[in-house]
PDB file of N, CA and C in Angstrom:
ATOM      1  N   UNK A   1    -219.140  30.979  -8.464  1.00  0.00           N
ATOM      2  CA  UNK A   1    -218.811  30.508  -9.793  1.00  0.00           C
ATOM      3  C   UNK A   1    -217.811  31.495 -10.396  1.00  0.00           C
ATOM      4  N   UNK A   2    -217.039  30.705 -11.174  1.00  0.00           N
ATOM      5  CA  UNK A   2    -216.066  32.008 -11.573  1.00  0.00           C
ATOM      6  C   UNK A   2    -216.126  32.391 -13.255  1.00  0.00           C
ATOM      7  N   UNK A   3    -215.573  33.241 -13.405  1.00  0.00           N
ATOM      8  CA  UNK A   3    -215.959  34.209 -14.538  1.00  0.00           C
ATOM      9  C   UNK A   3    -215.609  32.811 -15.727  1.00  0.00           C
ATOM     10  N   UNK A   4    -214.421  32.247 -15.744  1.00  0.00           N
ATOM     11  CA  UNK A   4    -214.450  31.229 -16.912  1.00  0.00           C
ATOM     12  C   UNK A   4    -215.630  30.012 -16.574  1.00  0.00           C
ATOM     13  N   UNK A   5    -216.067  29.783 -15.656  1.00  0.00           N
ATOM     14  CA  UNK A   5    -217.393  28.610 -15.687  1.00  0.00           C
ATOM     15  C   UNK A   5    -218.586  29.541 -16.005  1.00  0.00           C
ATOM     16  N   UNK A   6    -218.640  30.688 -15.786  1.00  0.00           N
ATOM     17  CA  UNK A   6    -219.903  31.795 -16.160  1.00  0.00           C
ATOM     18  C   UNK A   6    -219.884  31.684 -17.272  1.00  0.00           C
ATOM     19  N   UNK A   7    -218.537  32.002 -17.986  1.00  0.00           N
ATOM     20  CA  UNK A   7    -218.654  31.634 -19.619  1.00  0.00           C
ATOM     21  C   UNK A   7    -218.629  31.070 -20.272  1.00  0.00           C
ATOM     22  N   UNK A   8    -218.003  29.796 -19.910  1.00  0.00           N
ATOM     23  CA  UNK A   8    -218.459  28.380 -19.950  1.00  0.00           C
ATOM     24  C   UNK A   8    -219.952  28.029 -20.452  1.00  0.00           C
ATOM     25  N   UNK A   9    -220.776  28.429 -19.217  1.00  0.00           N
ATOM     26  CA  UNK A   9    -222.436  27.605 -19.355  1.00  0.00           C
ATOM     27  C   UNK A   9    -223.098  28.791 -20.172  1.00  0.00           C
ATOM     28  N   UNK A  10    -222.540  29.906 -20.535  1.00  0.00           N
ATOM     29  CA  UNK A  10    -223.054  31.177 -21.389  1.00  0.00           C
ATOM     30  C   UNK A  10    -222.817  30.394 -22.802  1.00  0.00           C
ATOM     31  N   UNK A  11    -221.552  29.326 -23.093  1.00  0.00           N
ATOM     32  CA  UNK A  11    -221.594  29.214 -24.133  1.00  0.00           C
ATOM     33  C   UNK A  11    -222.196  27.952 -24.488  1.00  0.00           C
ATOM     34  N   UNK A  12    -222.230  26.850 -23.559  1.00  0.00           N
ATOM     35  CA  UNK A  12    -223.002  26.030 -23.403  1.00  0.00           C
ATOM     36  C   UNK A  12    -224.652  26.369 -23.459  1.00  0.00           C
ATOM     37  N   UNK A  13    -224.946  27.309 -22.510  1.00  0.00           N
ATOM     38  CA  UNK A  13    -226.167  27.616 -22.955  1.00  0.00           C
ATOM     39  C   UNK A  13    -226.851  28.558 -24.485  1.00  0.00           C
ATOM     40  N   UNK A  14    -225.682  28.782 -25.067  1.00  0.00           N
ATOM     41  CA  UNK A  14    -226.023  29.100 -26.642  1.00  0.00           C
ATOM     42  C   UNK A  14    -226.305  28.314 -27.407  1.00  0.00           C
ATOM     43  N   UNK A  15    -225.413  27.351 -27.041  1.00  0.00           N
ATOM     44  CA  UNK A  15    -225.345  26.318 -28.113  1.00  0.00           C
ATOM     45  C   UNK A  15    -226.647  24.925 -27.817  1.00  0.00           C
ATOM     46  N   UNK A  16    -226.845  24.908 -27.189  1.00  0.00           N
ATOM     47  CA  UNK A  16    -227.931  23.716 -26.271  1.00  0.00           C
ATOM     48  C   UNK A  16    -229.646  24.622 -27.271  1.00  0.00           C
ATOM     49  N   UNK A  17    -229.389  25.788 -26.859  1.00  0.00           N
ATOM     50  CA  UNK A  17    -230.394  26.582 -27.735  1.00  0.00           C
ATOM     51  C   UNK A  17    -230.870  26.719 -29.241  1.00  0.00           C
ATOM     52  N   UNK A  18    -229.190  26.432 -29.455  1.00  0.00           N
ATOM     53  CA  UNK A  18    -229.281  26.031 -31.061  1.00  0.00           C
ATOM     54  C   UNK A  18    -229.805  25.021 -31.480  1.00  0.00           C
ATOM     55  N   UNK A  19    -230.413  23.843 -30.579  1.00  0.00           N
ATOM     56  CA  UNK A  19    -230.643  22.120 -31.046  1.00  0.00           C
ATOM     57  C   UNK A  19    -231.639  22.360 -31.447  1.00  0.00           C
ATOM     58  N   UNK A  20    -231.976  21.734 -32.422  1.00  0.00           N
ATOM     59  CA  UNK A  20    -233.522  21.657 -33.354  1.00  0.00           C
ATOM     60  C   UNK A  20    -234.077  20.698 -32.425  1.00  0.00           C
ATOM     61  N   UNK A  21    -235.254  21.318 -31.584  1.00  0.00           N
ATOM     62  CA  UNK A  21    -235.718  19.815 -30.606  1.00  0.00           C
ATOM     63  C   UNK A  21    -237.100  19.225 -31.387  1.00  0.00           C
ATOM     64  N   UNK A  22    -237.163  19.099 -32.865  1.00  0.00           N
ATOM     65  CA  UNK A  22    -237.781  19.112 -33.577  1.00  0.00           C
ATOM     66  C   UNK A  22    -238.295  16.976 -33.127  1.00  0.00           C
ATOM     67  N   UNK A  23    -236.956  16.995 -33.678  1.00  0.00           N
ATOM     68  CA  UNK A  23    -237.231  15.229 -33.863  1.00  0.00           C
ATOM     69  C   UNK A  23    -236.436  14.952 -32.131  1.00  0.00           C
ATOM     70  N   UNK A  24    -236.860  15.586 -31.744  1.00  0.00           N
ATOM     71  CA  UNK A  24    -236.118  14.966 -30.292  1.00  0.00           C
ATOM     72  C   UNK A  24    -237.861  14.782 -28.958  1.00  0.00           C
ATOM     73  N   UNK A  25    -237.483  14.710 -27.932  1.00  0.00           N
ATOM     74  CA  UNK A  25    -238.619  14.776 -27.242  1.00  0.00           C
ATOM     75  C   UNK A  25    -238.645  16.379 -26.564  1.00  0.00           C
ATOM     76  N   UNK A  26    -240.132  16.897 -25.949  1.00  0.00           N
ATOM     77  CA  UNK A  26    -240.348  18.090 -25.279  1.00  0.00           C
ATOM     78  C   UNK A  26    -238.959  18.107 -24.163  1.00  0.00           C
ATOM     79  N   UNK A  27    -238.729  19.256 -24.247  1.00  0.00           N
ATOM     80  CA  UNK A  27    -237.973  19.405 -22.845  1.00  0.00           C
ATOM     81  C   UNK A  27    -236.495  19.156 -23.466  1.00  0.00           C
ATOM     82  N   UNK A  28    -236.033  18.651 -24.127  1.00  0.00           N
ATOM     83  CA  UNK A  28    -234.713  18.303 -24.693  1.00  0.00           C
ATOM     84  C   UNK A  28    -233.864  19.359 -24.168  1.00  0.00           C
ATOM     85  N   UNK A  29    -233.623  20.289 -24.705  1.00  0.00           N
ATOM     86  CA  UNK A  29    -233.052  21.252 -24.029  1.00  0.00           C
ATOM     87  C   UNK A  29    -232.800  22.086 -22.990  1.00  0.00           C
ATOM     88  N   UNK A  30    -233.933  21.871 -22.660  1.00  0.00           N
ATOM     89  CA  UNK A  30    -233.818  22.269 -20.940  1.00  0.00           C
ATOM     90  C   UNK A  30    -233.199  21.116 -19.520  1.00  0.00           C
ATOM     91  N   UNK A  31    -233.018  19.692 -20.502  1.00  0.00           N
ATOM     92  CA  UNK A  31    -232.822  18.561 -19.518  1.00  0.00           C
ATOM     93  C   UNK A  31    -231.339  18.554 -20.101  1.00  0.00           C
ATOM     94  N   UNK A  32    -230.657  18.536 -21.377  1.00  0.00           N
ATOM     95  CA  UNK A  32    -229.696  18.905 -21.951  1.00  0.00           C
ATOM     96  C   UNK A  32    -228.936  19.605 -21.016  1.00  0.00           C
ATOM     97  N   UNK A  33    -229.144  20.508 -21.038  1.00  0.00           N
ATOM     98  CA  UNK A  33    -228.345  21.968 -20.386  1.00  0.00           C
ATOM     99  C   UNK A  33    -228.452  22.073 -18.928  1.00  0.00           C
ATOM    100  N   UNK A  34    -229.518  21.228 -17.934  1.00  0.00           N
ATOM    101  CA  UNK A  34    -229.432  20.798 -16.705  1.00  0.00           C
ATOM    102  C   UNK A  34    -228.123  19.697 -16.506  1.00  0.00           C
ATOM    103  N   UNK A  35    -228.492  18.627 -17.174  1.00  0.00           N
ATOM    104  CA  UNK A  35    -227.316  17.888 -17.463  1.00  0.00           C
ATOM    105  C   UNK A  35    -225.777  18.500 -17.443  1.00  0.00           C
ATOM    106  N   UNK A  36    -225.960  19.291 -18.610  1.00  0.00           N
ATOM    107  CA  UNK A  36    -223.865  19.876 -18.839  1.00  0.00           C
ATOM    108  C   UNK A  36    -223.689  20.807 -17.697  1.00  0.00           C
ATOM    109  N   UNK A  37    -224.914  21.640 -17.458  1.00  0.00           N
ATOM    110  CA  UNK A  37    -224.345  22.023 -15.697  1.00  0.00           C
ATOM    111  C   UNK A  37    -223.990  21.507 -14.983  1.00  0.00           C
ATOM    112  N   UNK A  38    -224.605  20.742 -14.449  1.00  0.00           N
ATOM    113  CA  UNK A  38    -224.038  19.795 -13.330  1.00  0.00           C
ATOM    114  C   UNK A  38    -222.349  18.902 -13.801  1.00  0.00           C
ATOM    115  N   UNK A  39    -222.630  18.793 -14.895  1.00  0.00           N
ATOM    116  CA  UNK A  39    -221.446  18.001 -14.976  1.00  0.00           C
ATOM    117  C   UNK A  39    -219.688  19.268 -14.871  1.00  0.00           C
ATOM    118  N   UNK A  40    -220.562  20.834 -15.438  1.00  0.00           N
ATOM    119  CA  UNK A  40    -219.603  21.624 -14.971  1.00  0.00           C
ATOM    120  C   UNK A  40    -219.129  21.479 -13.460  1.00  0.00           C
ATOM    121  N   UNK A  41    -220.283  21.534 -12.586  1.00  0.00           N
ATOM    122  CA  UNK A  41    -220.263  21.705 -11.032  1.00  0.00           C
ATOM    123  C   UNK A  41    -219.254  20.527 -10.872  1.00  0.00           C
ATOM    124  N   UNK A  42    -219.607  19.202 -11.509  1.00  0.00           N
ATOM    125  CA  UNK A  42    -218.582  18.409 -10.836  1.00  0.00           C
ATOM    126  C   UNK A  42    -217.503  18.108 -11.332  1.00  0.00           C
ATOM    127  N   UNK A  43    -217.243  18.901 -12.706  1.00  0.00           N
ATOM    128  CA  UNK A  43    -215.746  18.659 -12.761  1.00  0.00           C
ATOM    129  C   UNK A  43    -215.133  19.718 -11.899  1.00  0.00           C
ATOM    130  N   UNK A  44    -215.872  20.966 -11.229  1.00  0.00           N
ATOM    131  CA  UNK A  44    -215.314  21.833 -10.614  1.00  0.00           C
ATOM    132  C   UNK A  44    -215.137  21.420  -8.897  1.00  0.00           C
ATOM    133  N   UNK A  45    -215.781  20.397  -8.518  1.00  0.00           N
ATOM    134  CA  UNK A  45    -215.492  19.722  -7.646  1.00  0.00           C
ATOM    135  C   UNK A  45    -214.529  18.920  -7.367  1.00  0.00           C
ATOM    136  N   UNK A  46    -214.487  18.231  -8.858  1.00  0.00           N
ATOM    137  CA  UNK A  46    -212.977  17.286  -8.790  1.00  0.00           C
ATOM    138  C   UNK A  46    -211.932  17.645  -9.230  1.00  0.00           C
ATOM    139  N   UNK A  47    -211.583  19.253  -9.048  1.00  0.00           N
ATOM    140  CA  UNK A  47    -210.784  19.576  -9.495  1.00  0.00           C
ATOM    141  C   UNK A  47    -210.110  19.984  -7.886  1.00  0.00           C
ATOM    142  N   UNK A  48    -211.643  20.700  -7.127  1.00  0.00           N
ATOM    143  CA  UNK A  48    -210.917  20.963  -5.660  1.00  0.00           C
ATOM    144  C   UNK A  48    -210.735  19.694  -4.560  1.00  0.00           C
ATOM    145  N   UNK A  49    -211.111  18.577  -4.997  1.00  0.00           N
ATOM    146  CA  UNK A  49    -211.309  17.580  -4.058  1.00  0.00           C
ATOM    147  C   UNK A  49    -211.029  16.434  -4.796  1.00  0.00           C
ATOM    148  N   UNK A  50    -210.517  16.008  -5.694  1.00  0.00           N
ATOM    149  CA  UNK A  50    -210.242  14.682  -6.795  1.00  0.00           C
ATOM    150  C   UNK A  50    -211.544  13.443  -6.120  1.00  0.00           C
ATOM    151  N   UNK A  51    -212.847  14.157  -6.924  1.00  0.00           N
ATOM    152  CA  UNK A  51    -213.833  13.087  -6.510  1.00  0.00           C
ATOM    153  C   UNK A  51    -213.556  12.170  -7.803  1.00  0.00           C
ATOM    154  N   UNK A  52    -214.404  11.024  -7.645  1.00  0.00           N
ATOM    155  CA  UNK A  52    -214.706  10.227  -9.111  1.00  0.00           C
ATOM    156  C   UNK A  52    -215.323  10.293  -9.738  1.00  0.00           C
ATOM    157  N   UNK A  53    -214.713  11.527 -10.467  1.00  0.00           N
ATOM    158  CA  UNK A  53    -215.450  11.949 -11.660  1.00  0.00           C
ATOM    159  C   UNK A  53    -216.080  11.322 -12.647  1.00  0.00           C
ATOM    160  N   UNK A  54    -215.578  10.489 -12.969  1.00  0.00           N
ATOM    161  CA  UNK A  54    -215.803   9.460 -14.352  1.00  0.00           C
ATOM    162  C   UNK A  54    -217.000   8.467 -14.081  1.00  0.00           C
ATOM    163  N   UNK A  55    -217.126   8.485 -12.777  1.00  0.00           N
ATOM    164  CA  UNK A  55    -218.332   7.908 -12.181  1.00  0.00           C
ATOM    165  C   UNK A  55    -219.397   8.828 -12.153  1.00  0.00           C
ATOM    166  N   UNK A  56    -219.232   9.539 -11.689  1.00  0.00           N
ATOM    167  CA  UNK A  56    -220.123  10.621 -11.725  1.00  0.00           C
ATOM    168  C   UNK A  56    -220.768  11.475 -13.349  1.00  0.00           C
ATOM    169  N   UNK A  57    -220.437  11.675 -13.521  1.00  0.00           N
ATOM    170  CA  UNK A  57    -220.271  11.892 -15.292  1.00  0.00           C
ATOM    171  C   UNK A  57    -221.286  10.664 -15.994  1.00  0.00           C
ATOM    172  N   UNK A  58    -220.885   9.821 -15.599  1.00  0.00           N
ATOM    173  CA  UNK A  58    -221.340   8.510 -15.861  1.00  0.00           C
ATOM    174  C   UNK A  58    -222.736   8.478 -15.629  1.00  0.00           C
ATOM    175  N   UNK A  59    -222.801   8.407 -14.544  1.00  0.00           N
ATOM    176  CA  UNK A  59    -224.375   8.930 -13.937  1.00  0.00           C
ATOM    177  C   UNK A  59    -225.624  10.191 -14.495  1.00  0.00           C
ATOM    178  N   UNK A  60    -224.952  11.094 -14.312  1.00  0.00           N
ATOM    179  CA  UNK A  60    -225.399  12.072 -14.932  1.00  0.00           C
ATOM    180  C   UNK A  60    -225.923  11.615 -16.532  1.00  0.00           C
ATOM    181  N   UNK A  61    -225.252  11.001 -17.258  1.00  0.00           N
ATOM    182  CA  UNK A  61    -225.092  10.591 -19.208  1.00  0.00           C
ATOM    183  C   UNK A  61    -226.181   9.758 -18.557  1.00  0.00           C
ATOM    184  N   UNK A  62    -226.051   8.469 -17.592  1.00  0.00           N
ATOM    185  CA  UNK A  62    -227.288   7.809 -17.647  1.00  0.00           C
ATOM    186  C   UNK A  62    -228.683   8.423 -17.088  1.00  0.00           C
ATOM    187  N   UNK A  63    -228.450   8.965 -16.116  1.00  0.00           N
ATOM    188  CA  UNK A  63    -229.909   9.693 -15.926  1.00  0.00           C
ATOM    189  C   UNK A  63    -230.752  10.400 -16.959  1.00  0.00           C
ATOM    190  N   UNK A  64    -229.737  11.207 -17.748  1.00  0.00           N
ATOM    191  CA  UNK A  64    -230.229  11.852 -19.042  1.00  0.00           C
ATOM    192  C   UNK A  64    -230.631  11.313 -20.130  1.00  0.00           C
ATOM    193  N   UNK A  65    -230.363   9.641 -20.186  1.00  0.00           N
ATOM    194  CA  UNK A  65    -230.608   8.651 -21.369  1.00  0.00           C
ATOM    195  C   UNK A  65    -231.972   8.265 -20.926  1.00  0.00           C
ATOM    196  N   UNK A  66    -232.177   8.126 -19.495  1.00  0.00           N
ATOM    197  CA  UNK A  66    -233.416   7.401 -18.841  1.00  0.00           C
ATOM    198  C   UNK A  66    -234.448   8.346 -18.806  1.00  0.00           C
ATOM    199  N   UNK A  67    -234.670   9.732 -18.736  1.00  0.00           N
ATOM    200  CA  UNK A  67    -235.156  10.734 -18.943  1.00  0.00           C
ATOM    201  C   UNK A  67    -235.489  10.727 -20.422  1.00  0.00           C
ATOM    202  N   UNK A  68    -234.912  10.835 -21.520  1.00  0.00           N
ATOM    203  CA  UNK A  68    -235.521  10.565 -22.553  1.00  0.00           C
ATOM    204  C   UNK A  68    -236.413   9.611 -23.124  1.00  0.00           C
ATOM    205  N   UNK A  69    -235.451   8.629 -22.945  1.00  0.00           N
ATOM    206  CA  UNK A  69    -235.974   7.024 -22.961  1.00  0.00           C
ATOM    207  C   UNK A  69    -237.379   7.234 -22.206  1.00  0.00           C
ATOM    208  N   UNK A  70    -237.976   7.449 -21.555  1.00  0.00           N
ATOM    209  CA  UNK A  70    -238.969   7.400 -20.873  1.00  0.00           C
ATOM    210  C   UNK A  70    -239.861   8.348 -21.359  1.00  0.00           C
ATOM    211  N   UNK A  71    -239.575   9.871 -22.319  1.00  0.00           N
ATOM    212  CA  UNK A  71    -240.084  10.395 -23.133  1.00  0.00           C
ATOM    213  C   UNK A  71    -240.535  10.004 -24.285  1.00  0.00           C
ATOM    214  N   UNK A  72    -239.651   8.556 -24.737  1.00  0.00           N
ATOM    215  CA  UNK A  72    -239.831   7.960 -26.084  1.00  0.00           C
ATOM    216  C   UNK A  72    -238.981   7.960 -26.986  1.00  0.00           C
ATOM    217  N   UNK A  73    -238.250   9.051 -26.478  1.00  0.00           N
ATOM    218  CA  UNK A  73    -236.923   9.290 -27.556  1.00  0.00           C
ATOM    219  C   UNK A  73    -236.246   8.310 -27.562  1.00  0.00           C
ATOM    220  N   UNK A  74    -235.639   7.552 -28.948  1.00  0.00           N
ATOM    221  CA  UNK A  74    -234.847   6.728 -29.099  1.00  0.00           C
ATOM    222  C   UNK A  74    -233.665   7.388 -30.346  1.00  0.00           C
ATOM    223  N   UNK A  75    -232.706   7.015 -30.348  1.00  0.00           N
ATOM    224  CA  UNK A  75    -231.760   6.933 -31.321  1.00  0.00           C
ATOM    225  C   UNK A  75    -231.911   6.545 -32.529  1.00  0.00           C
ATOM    226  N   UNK A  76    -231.389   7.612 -33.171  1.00  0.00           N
ATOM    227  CA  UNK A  76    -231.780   7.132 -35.337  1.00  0.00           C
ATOM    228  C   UNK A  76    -230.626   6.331 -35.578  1.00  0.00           C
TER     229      UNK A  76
END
């Protein structure tokens, strides 16, 4: 990993910390910030290999909706 994606998920992981997981479901933040990792990893993939990103990305946003959704969390 290189020093700008290190600081990257350093700042990502500040800010993911900051979420009030008050009105959200358990775990919010820790599935949050699993989430924007990975999506670092694969834009850093499609940067060395032009995968389909936008698909992928895609996936990731839905897995993380279905993960909640299944916690109960819904949208205000």
């Amino acid at each position: 990993m290189t020093v700008s994606q290190q600081k990257l998920l350093s700042v990502i992981r500040d800010r993911v910390d900051q979420i009030d997981e008050s009105d959200r479901v358990p775990g919010y933040r820790r599935d949050l910030l699993e989430t924007l990792a990975q999506i670092v990893v694969l834009e850093k993939e499609h940067l060395e290999a032009k995968t389909q990103i936008q698909k992928k990305i895609n996936d990731q946003a839905q897995a993380l909706g279905t993960i909640l959704h299944k916690a109960g969390w819904e949208p205000s």
